[in-house]
C-alpha atoms as a PDB file:
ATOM      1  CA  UNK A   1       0.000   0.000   0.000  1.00  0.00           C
ATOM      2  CA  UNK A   2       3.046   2.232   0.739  1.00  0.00           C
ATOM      3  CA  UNK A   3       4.177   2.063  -2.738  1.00  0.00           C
ATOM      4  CA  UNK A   4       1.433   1.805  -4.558  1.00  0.00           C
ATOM      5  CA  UNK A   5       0.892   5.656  -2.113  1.00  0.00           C
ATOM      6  CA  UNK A   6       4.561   6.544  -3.198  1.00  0.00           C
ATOM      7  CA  UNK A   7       3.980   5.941  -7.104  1.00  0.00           C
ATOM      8  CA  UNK A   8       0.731   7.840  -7.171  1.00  0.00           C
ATOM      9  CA  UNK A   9       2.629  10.655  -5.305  1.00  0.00           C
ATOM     10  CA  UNK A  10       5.781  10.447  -7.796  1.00  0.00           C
ATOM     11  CA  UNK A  11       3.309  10.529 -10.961  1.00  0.00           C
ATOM     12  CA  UNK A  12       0.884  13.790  -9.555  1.00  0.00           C
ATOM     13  CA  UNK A  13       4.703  15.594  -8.820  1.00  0.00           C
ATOM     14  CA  UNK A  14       5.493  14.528 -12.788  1.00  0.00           C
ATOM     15  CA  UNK A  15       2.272  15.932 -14.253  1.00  0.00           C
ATOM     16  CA  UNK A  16       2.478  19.034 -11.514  1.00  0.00           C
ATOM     17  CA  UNK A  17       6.375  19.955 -12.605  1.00  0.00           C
ATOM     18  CA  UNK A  18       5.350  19.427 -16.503  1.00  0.00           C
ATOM     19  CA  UNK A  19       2.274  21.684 -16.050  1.00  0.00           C
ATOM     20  CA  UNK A  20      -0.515  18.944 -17.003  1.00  0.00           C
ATOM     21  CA  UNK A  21      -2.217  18.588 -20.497  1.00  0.00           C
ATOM     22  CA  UNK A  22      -0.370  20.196 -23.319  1.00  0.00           C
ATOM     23  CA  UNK A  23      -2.392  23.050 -24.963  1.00  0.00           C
ATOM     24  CA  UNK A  24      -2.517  23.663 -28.465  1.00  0.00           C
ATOM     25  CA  UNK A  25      -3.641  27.305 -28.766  1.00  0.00           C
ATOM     26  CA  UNK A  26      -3.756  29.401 -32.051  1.00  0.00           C
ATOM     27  CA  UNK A  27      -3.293  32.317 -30.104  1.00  0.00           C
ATOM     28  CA  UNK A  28       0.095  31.123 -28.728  1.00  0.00           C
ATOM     29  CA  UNK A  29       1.038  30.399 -32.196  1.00  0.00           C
ATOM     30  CA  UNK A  30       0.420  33.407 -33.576  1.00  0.00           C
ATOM     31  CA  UNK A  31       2.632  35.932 -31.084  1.00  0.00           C
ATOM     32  CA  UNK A  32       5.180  33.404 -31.040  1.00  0.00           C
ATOM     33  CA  UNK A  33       5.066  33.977 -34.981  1.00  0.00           C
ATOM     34  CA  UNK A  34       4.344  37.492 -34.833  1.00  0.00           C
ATOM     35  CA  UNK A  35       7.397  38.010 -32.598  1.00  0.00           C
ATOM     36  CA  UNK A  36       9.683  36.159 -34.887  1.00  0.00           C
ATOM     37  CA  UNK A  37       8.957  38.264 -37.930  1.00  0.00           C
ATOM     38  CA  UNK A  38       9.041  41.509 -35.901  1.00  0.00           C
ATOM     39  CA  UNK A  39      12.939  40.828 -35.358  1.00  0.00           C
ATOM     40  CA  UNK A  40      15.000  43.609 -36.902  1.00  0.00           C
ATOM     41  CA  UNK A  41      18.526  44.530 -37.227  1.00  0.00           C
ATOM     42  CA  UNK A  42      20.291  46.906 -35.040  1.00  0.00           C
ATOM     43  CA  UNK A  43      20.731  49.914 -37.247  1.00  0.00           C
ATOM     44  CA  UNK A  44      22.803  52.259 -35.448  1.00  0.00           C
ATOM     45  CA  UNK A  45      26.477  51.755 -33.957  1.00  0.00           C
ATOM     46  CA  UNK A  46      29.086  53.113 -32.373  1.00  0.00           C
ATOM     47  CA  UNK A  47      31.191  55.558 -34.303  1.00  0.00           C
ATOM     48  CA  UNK A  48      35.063  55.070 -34.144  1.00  0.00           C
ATOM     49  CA  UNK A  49      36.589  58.258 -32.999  1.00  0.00           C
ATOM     50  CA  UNK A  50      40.010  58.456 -31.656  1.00  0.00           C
ATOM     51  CA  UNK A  51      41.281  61.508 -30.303  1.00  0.00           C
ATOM     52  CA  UNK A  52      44.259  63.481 -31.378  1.00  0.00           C
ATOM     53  CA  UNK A  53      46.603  64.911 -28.794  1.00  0.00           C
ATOM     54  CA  UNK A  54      48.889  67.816 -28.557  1.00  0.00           C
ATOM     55  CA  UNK A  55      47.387  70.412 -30.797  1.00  0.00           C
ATOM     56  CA  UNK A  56      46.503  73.831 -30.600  1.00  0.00           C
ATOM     57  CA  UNK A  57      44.830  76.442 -32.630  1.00  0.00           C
ATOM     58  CA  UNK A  58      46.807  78.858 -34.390  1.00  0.00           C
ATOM     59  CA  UNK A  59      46.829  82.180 -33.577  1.00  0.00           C
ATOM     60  CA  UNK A  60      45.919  84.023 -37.314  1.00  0.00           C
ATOM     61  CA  UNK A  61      42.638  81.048 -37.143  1.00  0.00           C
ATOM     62  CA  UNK A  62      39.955  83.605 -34.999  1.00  0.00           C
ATOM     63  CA  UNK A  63      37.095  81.491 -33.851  1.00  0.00           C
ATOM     64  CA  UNK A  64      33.994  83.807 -33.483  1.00  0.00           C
ATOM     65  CA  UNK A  65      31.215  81.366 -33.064  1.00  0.00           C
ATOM     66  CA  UNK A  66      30.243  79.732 -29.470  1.00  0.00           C
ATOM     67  CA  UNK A  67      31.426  76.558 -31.228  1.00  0.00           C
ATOM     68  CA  UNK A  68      33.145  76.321 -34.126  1.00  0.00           C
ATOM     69  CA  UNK A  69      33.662  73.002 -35.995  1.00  0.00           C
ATOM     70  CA  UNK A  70      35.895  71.967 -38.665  1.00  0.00           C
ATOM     71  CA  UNK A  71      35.745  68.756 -41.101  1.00  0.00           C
ATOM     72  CA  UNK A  72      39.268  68.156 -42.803  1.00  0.00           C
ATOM     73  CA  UNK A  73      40.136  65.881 -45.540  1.00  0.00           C
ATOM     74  CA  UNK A  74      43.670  66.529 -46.082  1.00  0.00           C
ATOM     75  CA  UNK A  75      47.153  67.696 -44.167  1.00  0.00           C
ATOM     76  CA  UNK A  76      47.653  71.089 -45.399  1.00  0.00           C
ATOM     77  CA  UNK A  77      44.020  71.956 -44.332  1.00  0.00           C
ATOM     78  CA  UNK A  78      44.829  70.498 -40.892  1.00  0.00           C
ATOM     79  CA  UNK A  79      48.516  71.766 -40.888  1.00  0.00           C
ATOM     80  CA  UNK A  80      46.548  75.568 -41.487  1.00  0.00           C
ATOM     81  CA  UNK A  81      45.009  75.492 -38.613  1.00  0.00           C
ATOM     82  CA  UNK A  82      47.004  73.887 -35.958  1.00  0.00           C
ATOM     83  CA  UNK A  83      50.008  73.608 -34.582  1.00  0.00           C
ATOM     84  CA  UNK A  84      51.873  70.685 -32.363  1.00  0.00           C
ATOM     85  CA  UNK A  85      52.237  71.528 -28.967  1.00  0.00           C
ATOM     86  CA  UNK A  86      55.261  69.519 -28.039  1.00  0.00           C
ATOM     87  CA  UNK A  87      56.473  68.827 -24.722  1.00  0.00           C
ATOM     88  CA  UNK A  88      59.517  66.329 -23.388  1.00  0.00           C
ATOM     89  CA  UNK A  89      56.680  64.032 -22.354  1.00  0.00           C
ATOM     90  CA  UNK A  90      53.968  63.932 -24.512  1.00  0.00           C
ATOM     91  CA  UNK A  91      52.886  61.766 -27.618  1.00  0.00           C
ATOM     92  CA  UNK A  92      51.453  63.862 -31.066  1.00  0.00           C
ATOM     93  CA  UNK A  93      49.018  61.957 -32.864  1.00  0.00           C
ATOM     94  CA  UNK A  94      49.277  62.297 -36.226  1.00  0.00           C
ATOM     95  CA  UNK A  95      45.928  61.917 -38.428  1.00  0.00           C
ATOM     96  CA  UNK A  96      46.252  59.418 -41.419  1.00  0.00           C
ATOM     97  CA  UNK A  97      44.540  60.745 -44.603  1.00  0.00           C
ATOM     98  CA  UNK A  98      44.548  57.756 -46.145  1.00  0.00           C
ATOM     99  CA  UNK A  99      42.231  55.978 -44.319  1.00  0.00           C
ATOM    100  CA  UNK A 100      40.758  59.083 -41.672  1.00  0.00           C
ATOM    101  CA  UNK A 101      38.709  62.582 -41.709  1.00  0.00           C
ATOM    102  CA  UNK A 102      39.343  64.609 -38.620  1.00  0.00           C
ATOM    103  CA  UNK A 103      36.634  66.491 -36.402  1.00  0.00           C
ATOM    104  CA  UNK A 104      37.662  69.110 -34.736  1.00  0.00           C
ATOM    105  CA  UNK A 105      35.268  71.392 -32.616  1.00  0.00           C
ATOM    106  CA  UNK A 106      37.038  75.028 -30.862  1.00  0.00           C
ATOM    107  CA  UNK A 107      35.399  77.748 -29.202  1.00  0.00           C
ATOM    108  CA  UNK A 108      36.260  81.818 -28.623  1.00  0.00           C
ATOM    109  CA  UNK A 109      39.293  82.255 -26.399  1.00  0.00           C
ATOM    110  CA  UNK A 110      38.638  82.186 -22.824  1.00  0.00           C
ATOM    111  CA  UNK A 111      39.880  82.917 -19.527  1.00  0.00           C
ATOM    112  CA  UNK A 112      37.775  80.547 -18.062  1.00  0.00           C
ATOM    113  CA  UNK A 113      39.457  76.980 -18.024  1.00  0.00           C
ATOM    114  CA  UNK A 114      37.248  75.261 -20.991  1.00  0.00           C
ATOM    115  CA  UNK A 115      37.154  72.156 -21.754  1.00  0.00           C
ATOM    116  CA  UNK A 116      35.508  70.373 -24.517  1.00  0.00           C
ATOM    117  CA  UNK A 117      34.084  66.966 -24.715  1.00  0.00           C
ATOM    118  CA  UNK A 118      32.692  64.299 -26.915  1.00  0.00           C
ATOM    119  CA  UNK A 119      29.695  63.174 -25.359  1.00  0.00           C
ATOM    120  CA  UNK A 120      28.714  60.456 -27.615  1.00  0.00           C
ATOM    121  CA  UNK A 121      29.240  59.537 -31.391  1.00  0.00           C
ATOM    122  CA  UNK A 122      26.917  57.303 -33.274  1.00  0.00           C
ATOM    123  CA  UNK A 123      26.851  56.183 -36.529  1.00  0.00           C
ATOM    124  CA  UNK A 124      23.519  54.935 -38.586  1.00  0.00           C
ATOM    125  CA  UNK A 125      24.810  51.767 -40.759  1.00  0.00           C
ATOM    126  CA  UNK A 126      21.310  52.230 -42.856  1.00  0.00           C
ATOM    127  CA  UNK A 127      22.195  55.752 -44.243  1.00  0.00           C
ATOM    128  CA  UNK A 128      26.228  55.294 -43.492  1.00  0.00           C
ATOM    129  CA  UNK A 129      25.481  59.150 -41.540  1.00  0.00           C
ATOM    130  CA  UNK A 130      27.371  59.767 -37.857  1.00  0.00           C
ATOM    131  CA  UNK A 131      25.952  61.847 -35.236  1.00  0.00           C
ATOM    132  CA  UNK A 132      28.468  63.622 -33.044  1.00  0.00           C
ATOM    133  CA  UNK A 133      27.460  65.549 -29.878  1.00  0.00           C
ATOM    134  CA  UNK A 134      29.954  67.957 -27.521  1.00  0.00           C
ATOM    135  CA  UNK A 135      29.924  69.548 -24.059  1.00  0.00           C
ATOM    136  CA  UNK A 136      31.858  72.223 -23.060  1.00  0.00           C
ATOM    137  CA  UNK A 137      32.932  73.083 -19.123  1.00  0.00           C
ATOM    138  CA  UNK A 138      34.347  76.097 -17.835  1.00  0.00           C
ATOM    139  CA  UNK A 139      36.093  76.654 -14.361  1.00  0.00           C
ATOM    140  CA  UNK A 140      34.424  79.056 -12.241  1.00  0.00           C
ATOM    141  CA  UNK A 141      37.823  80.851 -11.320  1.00  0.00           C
ATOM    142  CA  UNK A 142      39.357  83.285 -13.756  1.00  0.00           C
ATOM    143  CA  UNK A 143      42.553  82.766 -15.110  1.00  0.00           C
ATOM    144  CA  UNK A 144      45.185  85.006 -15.693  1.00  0.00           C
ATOM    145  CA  UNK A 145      46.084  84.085 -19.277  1.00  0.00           C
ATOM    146  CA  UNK A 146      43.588  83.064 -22.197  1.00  0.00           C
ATOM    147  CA  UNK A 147      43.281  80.175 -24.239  1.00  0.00           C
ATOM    148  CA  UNK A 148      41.358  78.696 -26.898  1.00  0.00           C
ATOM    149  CA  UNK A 149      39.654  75.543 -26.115  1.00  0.00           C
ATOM    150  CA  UNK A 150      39.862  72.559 -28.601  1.00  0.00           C
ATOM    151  CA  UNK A 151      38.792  69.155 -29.549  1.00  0.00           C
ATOM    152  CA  UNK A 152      40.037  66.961 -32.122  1.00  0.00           C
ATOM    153  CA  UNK A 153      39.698  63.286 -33.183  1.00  0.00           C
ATOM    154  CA  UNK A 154      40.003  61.577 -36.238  1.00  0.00           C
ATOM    155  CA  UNK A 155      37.159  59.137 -37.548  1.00  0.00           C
ATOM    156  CA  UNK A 156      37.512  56.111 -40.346  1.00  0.00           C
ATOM    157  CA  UNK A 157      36.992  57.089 -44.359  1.00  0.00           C
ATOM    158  CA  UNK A 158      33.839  54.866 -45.141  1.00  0.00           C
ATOM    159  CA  UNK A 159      32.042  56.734 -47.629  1.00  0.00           C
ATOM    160  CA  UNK A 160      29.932  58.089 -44.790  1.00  0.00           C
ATOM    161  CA  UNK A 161      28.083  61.603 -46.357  1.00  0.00           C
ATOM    162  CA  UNK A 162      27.517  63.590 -43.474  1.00  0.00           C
ATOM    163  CA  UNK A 163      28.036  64.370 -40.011  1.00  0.00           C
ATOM    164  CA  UNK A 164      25.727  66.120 -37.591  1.00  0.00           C
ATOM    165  CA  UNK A 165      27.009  67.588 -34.985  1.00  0.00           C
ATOM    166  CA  UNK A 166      25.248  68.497 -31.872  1.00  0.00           C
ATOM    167  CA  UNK A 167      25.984  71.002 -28.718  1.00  0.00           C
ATOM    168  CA  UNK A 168      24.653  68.513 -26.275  1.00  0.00           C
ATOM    169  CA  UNK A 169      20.754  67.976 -27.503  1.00  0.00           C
ATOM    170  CA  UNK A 170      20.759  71.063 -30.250  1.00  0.00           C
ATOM    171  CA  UNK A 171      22.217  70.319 -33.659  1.00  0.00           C
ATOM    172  CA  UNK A 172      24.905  72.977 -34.637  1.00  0.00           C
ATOM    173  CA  UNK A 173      25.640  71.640 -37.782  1.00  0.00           C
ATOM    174  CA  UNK A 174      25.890  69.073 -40.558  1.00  0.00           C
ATOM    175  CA  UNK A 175      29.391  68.675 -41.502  1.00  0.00           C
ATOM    176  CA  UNK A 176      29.347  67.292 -45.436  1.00  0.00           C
ATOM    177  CA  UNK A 177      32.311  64.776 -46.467  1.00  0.00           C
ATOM    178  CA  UNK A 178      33.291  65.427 -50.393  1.00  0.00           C
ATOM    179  CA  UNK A 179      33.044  62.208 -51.826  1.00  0.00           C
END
């Protein structure tokens, strides 16, 4: 009697852990359809920006705008409007032509300690378009001298056709590359 107790118990724990009588609903058919054709491919990616160090902007190159930002294609362009700030300890990163465009974003001169930033940089593999969007900071304090603040990085040559480029959440501009 004890086992015949301890099967009936083992079989009502199978069906319980198995959840009983399998259904065969139309409905569940149908999301788990619907959901399968609703699958679409991520369209937008990370853009590959690296940043170039130890450069400043020339002092005949007067930046009047709040932000300013540049889109160059070639070295004498770039070499026109900055120059290498070398030091004993730093490393200049040179832009390759070949294979990069470079970004660069520069404000007024300041006596405020400015700093700008890349907040994010996107790219849309659908339209081959980037997005680019900046922050600036300033120091409270006033400083004795003035300089002029400046970002630049270089981004990959894909036949991308435009850029837009956004002070955090308002677009500044649309930076075209020449094809």
């Amino acid at each position: 009697m004890n086992s015949r107790l301890s099967f009936s118990a083992a079989i009502l724990l199978l069906l319980a852990s198995c959840g009983g009588a399998t259904r065969n609903n139309a409905a569940d058919g149908a999301v788990a359809n619907d959901t399968a054709l609703n699958i679409q491919a991520d369209s937008g990616g990370s853009l590959d920006v690296q940043p170039l160090n130890g450069y400043f902007v020339k002092n005949s190159i007067q930046v009047k705008d709040s932000l300013t930002f540049w889109l160059i294609d070639n070295p004498a362009a770039f070499d026109s409007l900055f120059g290498v700030a070398k030091t004993m300890n730093n490393k200049i990163d040179r832009p390759d032509f070949g294979t990069q465009v470079v970004v660069a974003a520069t404000m007024p001169s300041t006596y405020y300690g400015t700093q700008i930033q890349l907040a994010s940089a996107t790219t849309d593999n659908l339209t081959n378009n980037a997005e680019m969007h900046f922050v600036a900071t300033a120091q409270a304090e006033k400083n004795s001298y003035s300089t002029t603040p400046l970002w630049v990085g270089s981004i990959p040559k894909t036949g991308r056709t435009s850029i837009k480029v956004y002070t955090g959440d308002q677009l500044s501009t649309t930076l075209t590359i020449k094809e």
